[in-house]
Each structure stands twice: as C-alpha cells, then as structure tokens.
N, C-alpha and C. Protein backbone atom coordinates (compact mmCIF):
# COMPACT_ATOMS: atom_id res chain seq x y z
N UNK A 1 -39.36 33.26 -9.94
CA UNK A 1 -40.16 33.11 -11.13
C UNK A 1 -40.22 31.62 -11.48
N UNK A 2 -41.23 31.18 -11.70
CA UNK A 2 -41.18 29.94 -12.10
C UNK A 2 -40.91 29.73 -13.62
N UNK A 3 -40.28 28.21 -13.27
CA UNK A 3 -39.48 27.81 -15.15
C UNK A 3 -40.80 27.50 -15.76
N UNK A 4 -40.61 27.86 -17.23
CA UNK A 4 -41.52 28.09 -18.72
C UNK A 4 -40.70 27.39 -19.32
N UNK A 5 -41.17 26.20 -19.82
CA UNK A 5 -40.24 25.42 -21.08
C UNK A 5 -41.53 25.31 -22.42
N UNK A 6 -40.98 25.70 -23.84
CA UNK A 6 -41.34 25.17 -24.66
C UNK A 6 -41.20 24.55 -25.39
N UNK A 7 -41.89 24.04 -26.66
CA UNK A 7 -41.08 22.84 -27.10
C UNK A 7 -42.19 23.08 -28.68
N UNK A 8 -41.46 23.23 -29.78
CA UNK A 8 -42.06 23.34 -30.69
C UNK A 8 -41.80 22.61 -31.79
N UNK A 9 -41.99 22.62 -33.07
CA UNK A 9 -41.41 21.81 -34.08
C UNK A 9 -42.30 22.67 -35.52
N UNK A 10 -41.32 22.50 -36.80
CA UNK A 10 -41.50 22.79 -37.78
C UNK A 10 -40.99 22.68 -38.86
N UNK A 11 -40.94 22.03 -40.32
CA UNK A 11 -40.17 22.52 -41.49
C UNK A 11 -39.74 23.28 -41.69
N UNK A 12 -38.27 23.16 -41.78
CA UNK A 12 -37.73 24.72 -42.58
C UNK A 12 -37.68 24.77 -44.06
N UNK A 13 -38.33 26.11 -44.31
CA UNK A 13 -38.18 26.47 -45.45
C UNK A 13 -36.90 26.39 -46.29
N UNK A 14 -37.40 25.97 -47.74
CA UNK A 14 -36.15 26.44 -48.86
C UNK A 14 -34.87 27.37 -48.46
N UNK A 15 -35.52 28.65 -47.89
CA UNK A 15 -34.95 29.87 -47.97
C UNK A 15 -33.99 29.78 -46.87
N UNK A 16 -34.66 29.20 -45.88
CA UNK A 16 -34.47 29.49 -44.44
C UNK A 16 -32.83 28.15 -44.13
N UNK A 17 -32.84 27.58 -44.63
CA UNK A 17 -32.00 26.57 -44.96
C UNK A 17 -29.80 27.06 -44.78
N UNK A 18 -29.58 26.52 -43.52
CA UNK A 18 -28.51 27.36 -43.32
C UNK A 18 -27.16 26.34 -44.75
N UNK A 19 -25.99 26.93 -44.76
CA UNK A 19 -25.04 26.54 -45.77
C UNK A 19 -24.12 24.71 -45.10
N UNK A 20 -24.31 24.58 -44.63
CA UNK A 20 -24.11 23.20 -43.86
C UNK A 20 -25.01 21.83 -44.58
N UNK A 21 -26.20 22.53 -44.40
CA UNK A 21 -26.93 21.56 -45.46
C UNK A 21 -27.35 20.80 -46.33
N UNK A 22 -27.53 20.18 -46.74
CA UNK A 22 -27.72 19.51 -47.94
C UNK A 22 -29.16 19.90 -48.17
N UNK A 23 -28.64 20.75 -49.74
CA UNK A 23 -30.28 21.17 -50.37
C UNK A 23 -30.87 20.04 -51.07
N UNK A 24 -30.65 18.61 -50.75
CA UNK A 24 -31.38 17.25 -51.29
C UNK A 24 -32.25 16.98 -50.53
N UNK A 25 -32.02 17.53 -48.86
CA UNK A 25 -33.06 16.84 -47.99
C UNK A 25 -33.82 17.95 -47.56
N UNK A 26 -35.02 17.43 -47.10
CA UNK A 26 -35.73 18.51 -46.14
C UNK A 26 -35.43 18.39 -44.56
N UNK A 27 -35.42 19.49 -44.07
CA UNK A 27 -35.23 19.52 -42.68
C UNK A 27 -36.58 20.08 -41.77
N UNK A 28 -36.04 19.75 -40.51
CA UNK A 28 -36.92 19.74 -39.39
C UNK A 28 -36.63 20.92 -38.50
N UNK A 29 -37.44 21.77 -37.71
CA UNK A 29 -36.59 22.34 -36.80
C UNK A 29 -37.06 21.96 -35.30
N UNK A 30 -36.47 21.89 -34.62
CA UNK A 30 -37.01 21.43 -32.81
C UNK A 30 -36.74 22.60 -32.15
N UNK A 31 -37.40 23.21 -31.77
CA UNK A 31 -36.97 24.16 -30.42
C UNK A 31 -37.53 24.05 -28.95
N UNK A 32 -36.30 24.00 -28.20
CA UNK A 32 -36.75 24.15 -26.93
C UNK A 32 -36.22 25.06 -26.59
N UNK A 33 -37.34 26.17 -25.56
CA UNK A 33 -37.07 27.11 -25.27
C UNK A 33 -37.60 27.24 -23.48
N UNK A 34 -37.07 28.48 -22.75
CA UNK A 34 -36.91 27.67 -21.33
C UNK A 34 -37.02 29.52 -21.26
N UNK A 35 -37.18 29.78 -19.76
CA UNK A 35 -36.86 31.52 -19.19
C UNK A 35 -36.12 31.22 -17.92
N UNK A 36 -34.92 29.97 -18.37
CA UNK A 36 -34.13 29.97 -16.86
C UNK A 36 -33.17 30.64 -17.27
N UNK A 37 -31.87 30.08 -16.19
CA UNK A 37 -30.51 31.23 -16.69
C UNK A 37 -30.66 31.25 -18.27
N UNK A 38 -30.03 32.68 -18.27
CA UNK A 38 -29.65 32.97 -19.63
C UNK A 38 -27.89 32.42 -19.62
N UNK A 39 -27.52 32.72 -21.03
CA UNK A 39 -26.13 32.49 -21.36
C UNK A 39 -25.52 33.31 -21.79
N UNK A 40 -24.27 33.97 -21.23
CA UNK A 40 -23.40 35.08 -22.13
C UNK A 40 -22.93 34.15 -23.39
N UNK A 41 -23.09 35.07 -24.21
CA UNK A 41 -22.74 34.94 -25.68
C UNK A 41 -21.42 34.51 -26.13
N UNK A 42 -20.61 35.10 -24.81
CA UNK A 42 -18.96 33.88 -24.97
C UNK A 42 -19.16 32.82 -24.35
N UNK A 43 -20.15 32.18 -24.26
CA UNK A 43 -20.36 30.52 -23.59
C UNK A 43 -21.35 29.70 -24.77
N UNK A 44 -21.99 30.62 -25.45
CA UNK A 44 -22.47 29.77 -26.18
C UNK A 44 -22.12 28.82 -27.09
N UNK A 45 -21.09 28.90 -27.41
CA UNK A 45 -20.32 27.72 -28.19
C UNK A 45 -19.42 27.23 -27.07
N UNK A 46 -18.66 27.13 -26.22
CA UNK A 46 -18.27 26.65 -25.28
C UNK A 46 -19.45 25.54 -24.61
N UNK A 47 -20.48 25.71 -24.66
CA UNK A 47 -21.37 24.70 -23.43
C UNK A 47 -21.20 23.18 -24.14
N UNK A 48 -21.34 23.50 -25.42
CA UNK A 48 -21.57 21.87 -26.17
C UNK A 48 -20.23 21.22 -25.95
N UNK A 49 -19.17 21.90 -25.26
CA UNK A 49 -17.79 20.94 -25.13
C UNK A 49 -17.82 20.20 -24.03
N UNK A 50 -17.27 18.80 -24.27
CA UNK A 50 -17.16 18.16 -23.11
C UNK A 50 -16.38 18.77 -22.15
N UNK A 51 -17.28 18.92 -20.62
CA UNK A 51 -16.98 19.01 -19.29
C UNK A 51 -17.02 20.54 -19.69
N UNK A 52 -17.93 20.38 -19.85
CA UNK A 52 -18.27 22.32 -20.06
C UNK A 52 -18.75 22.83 -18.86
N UNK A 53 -19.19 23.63 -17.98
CA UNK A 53 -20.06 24.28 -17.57
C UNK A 53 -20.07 26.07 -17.58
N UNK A 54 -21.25 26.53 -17.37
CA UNK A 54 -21.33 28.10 -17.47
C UNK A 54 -20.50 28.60 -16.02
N UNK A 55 -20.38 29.16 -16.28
CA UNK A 55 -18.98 30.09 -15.00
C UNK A 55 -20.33 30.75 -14.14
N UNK A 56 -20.89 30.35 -13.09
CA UNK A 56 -21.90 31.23 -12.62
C UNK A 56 -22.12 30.76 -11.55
N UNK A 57 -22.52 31.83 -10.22
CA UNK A 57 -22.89 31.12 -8.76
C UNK A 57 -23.54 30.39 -8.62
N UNK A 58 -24.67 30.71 -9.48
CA UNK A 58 -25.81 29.47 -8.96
C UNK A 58 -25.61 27.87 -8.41
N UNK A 59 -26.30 27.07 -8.37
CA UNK A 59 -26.36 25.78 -8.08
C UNK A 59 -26.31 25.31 -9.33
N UNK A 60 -25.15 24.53 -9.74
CA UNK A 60 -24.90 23.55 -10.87
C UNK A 60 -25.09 21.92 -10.55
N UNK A 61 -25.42 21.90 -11.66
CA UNK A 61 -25.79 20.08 -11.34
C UNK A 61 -25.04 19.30 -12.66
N UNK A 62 -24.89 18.01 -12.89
CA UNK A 62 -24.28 17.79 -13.83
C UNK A 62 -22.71 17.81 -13.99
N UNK A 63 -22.23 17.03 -15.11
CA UNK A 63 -20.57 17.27 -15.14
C UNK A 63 -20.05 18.03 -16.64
N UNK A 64 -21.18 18.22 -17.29
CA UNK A 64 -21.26 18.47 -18.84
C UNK A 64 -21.24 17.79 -20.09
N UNK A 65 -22.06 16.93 -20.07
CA UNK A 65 -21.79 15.67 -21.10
C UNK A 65 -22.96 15.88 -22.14
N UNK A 66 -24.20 16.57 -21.22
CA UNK A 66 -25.11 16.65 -21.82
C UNK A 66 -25.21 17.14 -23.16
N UNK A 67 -24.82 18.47 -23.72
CA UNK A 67 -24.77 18.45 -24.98
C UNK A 67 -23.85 18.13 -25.60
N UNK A 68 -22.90 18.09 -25.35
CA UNK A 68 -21.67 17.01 -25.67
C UNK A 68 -22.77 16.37 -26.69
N UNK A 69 -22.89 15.36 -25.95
CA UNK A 69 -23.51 13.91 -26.63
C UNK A 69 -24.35 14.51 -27.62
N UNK A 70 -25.46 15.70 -26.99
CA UNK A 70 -26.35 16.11 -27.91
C UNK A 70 -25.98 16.19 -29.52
N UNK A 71 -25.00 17.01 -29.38
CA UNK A 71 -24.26 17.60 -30.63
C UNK A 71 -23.73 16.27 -31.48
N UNK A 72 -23.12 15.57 -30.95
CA UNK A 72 -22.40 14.36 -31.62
C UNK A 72 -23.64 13.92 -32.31
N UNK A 73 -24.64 13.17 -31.53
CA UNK A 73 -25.94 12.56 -32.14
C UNK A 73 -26.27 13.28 -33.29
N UNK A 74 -26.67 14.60 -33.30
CA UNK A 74 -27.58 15.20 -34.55
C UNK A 74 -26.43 15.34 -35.17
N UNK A 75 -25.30 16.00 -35.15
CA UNK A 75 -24.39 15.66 -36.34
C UNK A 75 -24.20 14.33 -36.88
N UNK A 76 -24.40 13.14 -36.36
CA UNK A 76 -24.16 11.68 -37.15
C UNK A 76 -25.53 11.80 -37.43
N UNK A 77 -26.48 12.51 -37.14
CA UNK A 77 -28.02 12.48 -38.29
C UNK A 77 -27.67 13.61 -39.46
N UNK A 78 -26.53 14.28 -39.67
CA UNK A 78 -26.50 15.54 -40.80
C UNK A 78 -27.21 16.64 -40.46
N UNK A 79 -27.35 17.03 -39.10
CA UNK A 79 -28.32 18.04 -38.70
C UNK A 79 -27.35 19.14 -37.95
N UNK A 80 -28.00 19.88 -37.19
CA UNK A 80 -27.33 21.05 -36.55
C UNK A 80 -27.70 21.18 -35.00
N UNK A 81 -26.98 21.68 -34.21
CA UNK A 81 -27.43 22.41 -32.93
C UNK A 81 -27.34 24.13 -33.31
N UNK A 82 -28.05 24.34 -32.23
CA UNK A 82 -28.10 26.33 -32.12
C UNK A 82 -27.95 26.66 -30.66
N UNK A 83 -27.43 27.24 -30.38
CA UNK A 83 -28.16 28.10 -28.88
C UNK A 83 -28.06 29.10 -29.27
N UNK A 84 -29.55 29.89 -28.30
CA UNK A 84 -29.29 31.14 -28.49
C UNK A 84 -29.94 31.47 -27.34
N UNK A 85 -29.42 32.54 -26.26
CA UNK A 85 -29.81 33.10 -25.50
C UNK A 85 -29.85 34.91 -25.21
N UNK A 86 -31.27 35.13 -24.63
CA UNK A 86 -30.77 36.64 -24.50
C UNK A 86 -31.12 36.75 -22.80
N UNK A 87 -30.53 37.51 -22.35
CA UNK A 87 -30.86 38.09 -21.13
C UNK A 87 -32.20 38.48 -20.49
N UNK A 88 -32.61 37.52 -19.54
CA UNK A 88 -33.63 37.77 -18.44
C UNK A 88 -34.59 37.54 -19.48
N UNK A 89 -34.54 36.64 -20.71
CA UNK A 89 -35.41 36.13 -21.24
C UNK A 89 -35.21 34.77 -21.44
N UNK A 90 -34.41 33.95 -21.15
CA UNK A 90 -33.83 32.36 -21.49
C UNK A 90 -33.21 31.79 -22.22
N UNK A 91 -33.39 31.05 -23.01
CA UNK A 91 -32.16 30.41 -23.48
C UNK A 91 -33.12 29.14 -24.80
N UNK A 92 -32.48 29.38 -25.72
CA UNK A 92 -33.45 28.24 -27.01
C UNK A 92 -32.35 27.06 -27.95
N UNK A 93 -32.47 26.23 -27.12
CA UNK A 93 -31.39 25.22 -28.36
C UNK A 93 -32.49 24.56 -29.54
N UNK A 94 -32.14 25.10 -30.99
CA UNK A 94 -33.04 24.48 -31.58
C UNK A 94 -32.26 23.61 -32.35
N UNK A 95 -32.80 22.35 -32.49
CA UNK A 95 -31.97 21.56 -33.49
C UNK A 95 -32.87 20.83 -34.62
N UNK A 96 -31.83 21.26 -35.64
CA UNK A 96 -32.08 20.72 -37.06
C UNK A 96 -31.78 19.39 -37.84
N UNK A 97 -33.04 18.57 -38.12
CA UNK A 97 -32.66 17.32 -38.51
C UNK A 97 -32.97 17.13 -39.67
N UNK A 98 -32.67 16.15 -40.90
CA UNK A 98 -32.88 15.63 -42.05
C UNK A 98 -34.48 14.91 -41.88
N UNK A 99 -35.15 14.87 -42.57
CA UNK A 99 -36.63 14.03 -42.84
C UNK A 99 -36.31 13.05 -43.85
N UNK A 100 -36.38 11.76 -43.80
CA UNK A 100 -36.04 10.72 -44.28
C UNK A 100 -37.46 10.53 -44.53
C-alpha cells in the first residue's frame, strides 16, 4: 500500500482546550497524519523517549531522537504533543502551540 501523509492545521476552540493550558492564549493545532505502521497503545508514550524505538520486525531507521527533540521544542513553546494511533489505519501526532 502506498504511504498517505496529511498535514492539517487549525484553532482550537475555547472548549476544546486541554487542562495544561493556559486559558490566556490561543492555540494552534498541527496534525500529521500518515497510514504507515500503526502503534500499540503501550508505545505511545514510550516513542517520545530518548533512544526509543517501536519493538517491531520491520526495517527501522533512525536511533530515536526524533521526537525526543520534538517534544522538548513545543514544550519550551508551552504547547503539547499527542500520538494517537489505531490499527491498519496509521498513526497522527498532533501538536499544540500558543499564537503569539
């Protein structure tokens, strides 16, 4: 099957606004979304650690730094990471930033 990446963007609503936040600023949301491996749900907080990788046969590339860093960055902006993946449908890190 060939890879599908998307890539979207939007304001989050008042409502929609998780408890981490600061209700002074407005936020952003980014999603990228992909239909490659999926992620079991006990890795999803595990991947953002340094020298992470998913436990899986496939061909891995990388040493795990990548969201590492990710995460550090938007947290020194006051923002958030997400993953969320479901099975044989892909995988969506959306991240949430402050609008200055």
């Amino acid at each position: 099957m060939p890879l599908v990446l998307s890539i979207s963007c939007r304001k989050l609503a008042l409502s929609e606004r998780r408890d981490q936040l600061s209700p002074k600023n407005d936020y952003v949301e980014i999603q990228i979304a992909d239909n490659g491996i999926d992620i079991e749900g006990s890795q999803l907080e595990k991947i953002v650690d340094m020298f992470a990788q998913l436990p899986t046969s496939k061909v891995r590339e990388g040493v795990g730094f990548g969201l590492t860093y990710c995460r550090k960055i938007i947290q020194n902006h006051s923002g958030l990471i997400n993953i969320h993946s479901e099975v044989r449908k892909g995988t969506t890190v959306s991240l949430i930033l402050p609008i200055d």
